[in-house]
Structure formats: C-alpha cells, structure tokens
PDB file of N, CA and C in Angstrom:
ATOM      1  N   UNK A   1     122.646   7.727  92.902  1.00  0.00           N
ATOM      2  CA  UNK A   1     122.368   6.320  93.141  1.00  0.00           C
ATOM      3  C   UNK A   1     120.911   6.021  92.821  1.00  0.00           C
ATOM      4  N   UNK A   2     120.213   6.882  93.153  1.00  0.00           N
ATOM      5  CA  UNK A   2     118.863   6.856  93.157  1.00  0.00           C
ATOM      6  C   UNK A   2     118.470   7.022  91.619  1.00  0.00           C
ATOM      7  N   UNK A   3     118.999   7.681  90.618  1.00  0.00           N
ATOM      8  CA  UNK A   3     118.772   7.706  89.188  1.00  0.00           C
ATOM      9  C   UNK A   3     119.906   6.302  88.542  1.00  0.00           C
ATOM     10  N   UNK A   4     120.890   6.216  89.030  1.00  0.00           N
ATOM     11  CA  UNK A   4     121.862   5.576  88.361  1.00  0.00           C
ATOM     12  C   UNK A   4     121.708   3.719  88.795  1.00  0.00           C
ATOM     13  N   UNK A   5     121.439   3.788  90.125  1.00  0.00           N
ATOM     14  CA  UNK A   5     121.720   2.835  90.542  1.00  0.00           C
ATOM     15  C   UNK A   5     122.941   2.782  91.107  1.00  0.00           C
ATOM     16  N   UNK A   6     123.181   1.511  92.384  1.00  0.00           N
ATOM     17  CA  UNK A   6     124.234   1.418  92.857  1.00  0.00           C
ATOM     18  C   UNK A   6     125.718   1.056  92.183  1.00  0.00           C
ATOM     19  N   UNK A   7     125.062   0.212  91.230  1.00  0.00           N
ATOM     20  CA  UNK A   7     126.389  -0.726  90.207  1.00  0.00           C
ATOM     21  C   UNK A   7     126.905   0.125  89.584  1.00  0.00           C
ATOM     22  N   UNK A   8     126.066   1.490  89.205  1.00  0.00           N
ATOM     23  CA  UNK A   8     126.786   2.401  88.074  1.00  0.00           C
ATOM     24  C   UNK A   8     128.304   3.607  88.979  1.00  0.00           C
ATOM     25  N   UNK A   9     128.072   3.608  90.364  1.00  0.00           N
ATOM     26  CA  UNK A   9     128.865   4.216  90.718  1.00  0.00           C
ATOM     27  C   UNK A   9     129.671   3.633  91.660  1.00  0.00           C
ATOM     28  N   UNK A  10     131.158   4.430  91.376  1.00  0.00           N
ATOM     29  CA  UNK A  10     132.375   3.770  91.851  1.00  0.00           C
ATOM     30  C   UNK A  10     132.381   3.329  93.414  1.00  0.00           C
ATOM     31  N   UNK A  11     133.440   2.715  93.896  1.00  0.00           N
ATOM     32  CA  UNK A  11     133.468   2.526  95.311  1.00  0.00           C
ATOM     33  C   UNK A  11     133.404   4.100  95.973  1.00  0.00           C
ATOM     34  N   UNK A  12     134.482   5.092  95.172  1.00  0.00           N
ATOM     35  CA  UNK A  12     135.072   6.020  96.132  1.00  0.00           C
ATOM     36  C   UNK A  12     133.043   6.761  96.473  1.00  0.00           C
ATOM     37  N   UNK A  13     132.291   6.753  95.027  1.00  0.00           N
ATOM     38  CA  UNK A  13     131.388   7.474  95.476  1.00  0.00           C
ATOM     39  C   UNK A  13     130.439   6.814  96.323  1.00  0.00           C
ATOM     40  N   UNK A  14     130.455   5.602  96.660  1.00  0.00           N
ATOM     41  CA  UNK A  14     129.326   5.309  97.362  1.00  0.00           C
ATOM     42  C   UNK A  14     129.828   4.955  99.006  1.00  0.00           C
ATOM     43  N   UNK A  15     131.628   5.301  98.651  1.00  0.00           N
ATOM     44  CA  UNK A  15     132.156   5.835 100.661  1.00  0.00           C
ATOM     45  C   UNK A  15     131.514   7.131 100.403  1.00  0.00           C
ATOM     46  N   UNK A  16     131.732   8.186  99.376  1.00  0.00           N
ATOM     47  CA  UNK A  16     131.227   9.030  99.808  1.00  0.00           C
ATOM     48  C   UNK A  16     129.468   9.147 100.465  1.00  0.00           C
ATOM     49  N   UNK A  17     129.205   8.882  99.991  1.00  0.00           N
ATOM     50  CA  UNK A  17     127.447   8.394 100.165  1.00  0.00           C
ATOM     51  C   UNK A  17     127.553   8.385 101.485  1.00  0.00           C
ATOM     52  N   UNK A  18     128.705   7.408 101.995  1.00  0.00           N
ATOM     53  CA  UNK A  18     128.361   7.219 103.608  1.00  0.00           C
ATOM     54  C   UNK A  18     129.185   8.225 104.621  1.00  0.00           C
ATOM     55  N   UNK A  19     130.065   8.727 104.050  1.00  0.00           N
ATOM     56  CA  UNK A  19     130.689   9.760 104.877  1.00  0.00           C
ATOM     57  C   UNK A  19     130.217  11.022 104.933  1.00  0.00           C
ATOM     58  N   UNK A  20     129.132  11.313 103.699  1.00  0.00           N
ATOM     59  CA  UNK A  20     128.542  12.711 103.562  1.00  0.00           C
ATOM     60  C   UNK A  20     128.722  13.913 103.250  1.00  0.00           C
ATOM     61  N   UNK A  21     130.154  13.980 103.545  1.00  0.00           N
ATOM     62  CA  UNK A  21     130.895  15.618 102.959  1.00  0.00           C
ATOM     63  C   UNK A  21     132.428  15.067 102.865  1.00  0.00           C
ATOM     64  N   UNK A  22     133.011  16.389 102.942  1.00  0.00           N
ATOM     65  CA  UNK A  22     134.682  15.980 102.906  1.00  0.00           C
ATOM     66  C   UNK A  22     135.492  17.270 104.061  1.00  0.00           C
ATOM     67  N   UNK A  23     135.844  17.858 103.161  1.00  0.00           N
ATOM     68  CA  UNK A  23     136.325  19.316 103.830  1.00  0.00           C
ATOM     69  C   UNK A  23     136.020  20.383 102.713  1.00  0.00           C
ATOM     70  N   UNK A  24     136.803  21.426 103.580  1.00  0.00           N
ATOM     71  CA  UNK A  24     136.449  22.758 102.628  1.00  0.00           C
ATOM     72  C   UNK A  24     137.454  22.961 101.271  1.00  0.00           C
ATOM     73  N   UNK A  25     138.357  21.714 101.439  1.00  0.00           N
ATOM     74  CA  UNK A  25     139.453  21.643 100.521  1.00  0.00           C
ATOM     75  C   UNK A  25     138.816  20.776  99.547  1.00  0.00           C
ATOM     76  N   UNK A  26     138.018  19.493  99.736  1.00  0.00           N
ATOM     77  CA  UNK A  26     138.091  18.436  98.853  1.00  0.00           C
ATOM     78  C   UNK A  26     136.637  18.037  99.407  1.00  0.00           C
ATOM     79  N   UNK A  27     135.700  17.490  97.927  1.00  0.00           N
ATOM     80  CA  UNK A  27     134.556  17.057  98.313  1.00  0.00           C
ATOM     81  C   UNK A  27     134.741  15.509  98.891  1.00  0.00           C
ATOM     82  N   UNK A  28     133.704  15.125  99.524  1.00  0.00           N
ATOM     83  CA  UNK A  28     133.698  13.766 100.147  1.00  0.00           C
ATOM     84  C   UNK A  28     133.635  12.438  99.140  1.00  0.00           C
ATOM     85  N   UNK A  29     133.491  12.863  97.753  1.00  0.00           N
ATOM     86  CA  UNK A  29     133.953  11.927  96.768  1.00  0.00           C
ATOM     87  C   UNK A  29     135.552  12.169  96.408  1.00  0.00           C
ATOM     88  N   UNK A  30     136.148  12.926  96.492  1.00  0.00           N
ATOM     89  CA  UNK A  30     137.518  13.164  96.143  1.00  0.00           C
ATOM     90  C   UNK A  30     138.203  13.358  97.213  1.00  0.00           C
ATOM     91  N   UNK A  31     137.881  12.949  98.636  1.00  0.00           N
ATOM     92  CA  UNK A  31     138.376  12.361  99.844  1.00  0.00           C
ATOM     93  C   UNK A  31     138.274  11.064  99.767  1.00  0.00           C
ATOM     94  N   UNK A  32     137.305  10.416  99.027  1.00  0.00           N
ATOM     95  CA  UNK A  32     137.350   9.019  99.002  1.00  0.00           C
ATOM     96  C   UNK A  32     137.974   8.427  97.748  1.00  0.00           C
ATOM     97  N   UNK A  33     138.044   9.118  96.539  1.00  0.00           N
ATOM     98  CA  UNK A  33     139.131   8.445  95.833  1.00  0.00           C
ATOM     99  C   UNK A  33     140.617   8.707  95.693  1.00  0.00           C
ATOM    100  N   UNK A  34     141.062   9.506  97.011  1.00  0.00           N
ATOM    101  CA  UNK A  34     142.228   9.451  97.311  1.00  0.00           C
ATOM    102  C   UNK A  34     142.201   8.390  98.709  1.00  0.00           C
ATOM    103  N   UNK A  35     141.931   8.473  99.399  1.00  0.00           N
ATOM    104  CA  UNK A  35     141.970   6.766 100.473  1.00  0.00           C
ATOM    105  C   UNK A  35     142.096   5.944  99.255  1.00  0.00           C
ATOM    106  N   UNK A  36     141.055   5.869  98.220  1.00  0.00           N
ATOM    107  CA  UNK A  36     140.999   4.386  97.604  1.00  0.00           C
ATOM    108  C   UNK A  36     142.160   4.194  96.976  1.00  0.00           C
ATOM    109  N   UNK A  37     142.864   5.222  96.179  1.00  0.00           N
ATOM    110  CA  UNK A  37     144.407   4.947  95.753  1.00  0.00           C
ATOM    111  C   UNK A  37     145.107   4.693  96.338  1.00  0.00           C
ATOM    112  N   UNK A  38     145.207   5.077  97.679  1.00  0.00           N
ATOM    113  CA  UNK A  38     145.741   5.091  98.616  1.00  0.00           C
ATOM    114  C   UNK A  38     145.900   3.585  99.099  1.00  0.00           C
ATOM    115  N   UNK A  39     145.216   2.837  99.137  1.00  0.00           N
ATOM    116  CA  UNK A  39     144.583   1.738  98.766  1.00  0.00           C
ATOM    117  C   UNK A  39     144.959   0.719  97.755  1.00  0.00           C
ATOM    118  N   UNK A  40     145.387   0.990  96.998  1.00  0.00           N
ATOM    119  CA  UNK A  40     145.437   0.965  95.679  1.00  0.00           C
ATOM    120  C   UNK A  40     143.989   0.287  95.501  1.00  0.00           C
ATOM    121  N   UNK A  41     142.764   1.193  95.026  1.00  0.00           N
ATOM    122  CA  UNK A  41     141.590   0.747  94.708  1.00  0.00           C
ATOM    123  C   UNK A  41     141.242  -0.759  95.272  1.00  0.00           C
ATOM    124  N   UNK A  42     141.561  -1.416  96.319  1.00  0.00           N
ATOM    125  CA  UNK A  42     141.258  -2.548  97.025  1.00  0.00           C
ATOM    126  C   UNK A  42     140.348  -2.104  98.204  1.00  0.00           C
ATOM    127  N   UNK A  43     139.314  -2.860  97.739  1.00  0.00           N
ATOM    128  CA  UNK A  43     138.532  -2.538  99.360  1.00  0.00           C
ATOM    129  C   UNK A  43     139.247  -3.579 100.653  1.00  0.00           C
ATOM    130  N   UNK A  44     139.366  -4.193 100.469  1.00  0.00           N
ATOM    131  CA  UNK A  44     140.034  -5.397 101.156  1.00  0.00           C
ATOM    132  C   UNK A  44     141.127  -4.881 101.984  1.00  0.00           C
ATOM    133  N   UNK A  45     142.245  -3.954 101.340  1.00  0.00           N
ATOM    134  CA  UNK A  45     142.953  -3.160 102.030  1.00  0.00           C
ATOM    135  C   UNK A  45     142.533  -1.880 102.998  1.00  0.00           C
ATOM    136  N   UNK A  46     141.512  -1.126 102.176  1.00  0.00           N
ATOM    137  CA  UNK A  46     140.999  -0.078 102.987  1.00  0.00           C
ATOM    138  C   UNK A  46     140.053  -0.877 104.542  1.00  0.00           C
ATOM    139  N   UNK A  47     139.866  -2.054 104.311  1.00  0.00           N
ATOM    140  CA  UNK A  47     139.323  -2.686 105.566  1.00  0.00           C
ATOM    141  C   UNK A  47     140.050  -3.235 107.016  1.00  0.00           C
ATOM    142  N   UNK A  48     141.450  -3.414 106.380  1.00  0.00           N
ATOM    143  CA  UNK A  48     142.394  -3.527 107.112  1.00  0.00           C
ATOM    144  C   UNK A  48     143.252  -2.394 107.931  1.00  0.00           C
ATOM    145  N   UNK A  49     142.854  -0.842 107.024  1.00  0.00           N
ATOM    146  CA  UNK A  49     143.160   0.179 107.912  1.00  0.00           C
ATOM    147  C   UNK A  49     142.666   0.612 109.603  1.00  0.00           C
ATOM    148  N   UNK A  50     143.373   1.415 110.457  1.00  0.00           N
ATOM    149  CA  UNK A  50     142.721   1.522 111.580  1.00  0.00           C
ATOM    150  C   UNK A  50     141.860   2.576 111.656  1.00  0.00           C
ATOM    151  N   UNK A  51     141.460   3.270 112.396  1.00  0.00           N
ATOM    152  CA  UNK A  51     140.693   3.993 112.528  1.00  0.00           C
ATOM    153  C   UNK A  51     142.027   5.512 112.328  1.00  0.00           C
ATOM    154  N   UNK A  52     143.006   5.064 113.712  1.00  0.00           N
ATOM    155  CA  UNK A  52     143.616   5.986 112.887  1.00  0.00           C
ATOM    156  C   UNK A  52     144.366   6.514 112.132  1.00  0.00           C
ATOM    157  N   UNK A  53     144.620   4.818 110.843  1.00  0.00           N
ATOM    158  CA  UNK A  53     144.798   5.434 109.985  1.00  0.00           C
ATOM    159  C   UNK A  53     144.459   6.054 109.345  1.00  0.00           C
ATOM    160  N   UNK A  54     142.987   6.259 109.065  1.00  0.00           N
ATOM    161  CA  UNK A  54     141.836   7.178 108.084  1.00  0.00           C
ATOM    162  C   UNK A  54     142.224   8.439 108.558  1.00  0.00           C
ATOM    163  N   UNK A  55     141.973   8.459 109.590  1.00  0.00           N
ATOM    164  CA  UNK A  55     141.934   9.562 110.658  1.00  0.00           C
ATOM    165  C   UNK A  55     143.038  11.090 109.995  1.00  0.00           C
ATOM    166  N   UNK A  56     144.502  10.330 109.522  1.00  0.00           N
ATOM    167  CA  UNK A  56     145.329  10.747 109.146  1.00  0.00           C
ATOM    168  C   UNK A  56     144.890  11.768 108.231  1.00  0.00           C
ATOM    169  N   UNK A  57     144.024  11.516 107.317  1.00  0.00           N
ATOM    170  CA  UNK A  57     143.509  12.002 106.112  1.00  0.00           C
ATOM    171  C   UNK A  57     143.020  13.535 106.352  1.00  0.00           C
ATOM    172  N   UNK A  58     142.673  14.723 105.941  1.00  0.00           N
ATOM    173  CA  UNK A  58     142.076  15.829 105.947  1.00  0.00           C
ATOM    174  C   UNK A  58     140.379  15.668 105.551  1.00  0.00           C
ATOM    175  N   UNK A  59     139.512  15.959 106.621  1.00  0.00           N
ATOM    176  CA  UNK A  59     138.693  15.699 106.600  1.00  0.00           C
ATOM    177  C   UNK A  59     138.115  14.173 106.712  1.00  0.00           C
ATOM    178  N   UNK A  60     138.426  13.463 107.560  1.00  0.00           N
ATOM    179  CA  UNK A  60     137.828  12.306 107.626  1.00  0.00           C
ATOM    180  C   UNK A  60     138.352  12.411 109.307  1.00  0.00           C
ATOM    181  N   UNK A  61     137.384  12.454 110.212  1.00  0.00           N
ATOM    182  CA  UNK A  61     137.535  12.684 111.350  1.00  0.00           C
ATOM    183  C   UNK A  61     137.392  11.212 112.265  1.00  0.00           C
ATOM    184  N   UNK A  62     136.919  10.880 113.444  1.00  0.00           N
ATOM    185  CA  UNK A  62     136.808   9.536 113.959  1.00  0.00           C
ATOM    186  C   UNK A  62     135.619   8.965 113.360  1.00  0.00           C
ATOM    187  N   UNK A  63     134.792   9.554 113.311  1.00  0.00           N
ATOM    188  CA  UNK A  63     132.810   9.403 112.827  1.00  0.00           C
ATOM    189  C   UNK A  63     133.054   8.731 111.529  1.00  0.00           C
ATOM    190  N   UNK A  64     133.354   9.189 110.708  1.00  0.00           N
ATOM    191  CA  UNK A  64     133.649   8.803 109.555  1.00  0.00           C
ATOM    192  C   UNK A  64     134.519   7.916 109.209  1.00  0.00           C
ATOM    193  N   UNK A  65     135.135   7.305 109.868  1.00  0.00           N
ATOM    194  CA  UNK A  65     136.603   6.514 109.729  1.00  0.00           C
ATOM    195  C   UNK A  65     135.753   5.196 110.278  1.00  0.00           C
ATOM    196  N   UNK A  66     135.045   5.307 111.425  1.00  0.00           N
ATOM    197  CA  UNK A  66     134.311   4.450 111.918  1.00  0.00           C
ATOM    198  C   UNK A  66     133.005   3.920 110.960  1.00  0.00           C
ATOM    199  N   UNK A  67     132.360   4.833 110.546  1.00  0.00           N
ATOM    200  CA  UNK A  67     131.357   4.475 109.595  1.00  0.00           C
ATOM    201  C   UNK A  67     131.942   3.349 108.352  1.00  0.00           C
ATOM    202  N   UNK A  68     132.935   4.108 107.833  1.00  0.00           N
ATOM    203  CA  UNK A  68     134.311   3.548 106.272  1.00  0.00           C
ATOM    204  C   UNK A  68     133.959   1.642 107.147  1.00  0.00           C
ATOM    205  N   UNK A  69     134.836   2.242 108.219  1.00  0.00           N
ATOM    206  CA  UNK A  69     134.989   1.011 108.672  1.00  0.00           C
ATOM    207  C   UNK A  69     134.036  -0.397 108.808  1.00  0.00           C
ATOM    208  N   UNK A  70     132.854   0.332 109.578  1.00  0.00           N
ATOM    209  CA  UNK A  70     131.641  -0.689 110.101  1.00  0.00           C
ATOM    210  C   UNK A  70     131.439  -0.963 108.737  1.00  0.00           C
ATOM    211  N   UNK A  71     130.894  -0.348 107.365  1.00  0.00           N
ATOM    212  CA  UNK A  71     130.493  -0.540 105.936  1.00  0.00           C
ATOM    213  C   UNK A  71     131.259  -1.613 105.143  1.00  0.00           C
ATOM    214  N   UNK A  72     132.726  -1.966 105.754  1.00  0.00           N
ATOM    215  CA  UNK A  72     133.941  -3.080 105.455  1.00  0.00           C
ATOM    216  C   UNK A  72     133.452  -3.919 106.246  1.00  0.00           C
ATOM    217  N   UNK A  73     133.152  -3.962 107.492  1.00  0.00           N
ATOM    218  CA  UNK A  73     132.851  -5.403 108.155  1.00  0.00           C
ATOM    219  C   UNK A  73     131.475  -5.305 107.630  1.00  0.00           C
ATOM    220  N   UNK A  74     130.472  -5.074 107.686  1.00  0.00           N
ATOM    221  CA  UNK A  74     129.277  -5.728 106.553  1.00  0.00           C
ATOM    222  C   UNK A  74     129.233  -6.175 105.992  1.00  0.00           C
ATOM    223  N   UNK A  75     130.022  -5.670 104.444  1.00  0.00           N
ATOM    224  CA  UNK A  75     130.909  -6.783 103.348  1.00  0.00           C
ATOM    225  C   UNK A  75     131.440  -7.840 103.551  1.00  0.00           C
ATOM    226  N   UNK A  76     132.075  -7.709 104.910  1.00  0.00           N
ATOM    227  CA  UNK A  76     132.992  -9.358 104.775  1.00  0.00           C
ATOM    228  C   UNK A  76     131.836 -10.646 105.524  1.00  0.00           C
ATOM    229  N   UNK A  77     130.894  -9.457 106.517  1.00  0.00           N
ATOM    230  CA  UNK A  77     129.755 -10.092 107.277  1.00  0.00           C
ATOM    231  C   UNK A  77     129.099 -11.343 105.863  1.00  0.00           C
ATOM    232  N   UNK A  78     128.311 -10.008 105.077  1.00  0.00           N
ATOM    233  CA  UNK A  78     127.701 -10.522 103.907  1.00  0.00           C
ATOM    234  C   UNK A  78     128.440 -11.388 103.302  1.00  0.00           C
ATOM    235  N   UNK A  79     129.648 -11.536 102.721  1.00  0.00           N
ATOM    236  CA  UNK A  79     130.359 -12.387 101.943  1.00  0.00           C
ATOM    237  C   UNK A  79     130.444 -13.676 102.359  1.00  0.00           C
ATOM    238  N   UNK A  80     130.450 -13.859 103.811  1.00  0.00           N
ATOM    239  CA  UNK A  80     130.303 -15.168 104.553  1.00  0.00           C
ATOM    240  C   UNK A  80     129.204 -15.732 104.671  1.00  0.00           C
ATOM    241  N   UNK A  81     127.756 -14.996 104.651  1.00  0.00           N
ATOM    242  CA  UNK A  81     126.479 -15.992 105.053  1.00  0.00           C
ATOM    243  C   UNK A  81     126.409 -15.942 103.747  1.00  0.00           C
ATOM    244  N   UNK A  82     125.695 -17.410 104.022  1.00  0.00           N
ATOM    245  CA  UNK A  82     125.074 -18.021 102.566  1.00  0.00           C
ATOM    246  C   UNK A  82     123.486 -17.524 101.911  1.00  0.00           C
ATOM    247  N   UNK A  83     123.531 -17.343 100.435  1.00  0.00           N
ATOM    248  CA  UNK A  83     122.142 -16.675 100.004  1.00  0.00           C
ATOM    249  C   UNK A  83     121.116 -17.620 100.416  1.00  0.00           C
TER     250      UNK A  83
END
C-alpha cells in the first residue's frame, strides 16, 4: 500500500491489511478473497454478514470478524456525511 497506493490494491488485500494474518492453511489475503467470493465480491454484502457468520470461516476468529465488520460501518458512516 505504502509503494502502490491504496487504489492499486484489491478489496480482499486491504481486509487483509486489517485482519493481519490468516491461518497456517491460508494467508490473510487468500482468507479474504475467499469471504469476498463468498460475497460475491460485494462489499455491501460482506457488511451485512454477522459476526458469526465470518466466524464460520478458518482462521477468522471473533477479533477479526469484528474489525471486517467496524471497517463496513465506516464506509457506510463515510458514504453518508457530506464532503
């Protein structure tokens, strides 16, 4: 992000950014672009999940499901106040 910039990388990598790892099976970018398919690549949908639905996932524990989460209400926070 820091060489590329934010715009240059996908959603799944910049959940990863905020979730930090994944498991010992799957890195925390390829934990996040399976939610996002999962998803079908809609953030809008992944915002509507619960906590435990994430939860479901391997390697995405409550901490992280909560973080996914709070990072979706920001977006919709931001999308509503005016510039």
């Amino acid at each position: 992000m820091e060489r590329l910039g934010a715009e240059a990388l996908s959603n799944a990598e910049l959940l990863a950014i905020l979730i930090g790892s994944g498991s010992t099976k799957e890195s925390a970018v390829d934990l996040m672009k399976r939610v996002m398919n999962d998803c079908n690549n809609n953030l809008n949908t992944l915002g509507k999940k619960s906590i435990r639905d994430l939860t479901l996932y391997n390697g995405m524990g409550p901490a992280k499901a909560i973080t996914v989460l709070a990072a979706c209400e920001l977006g919709k926070r931001r999308q509503r106040e005016k510039a």
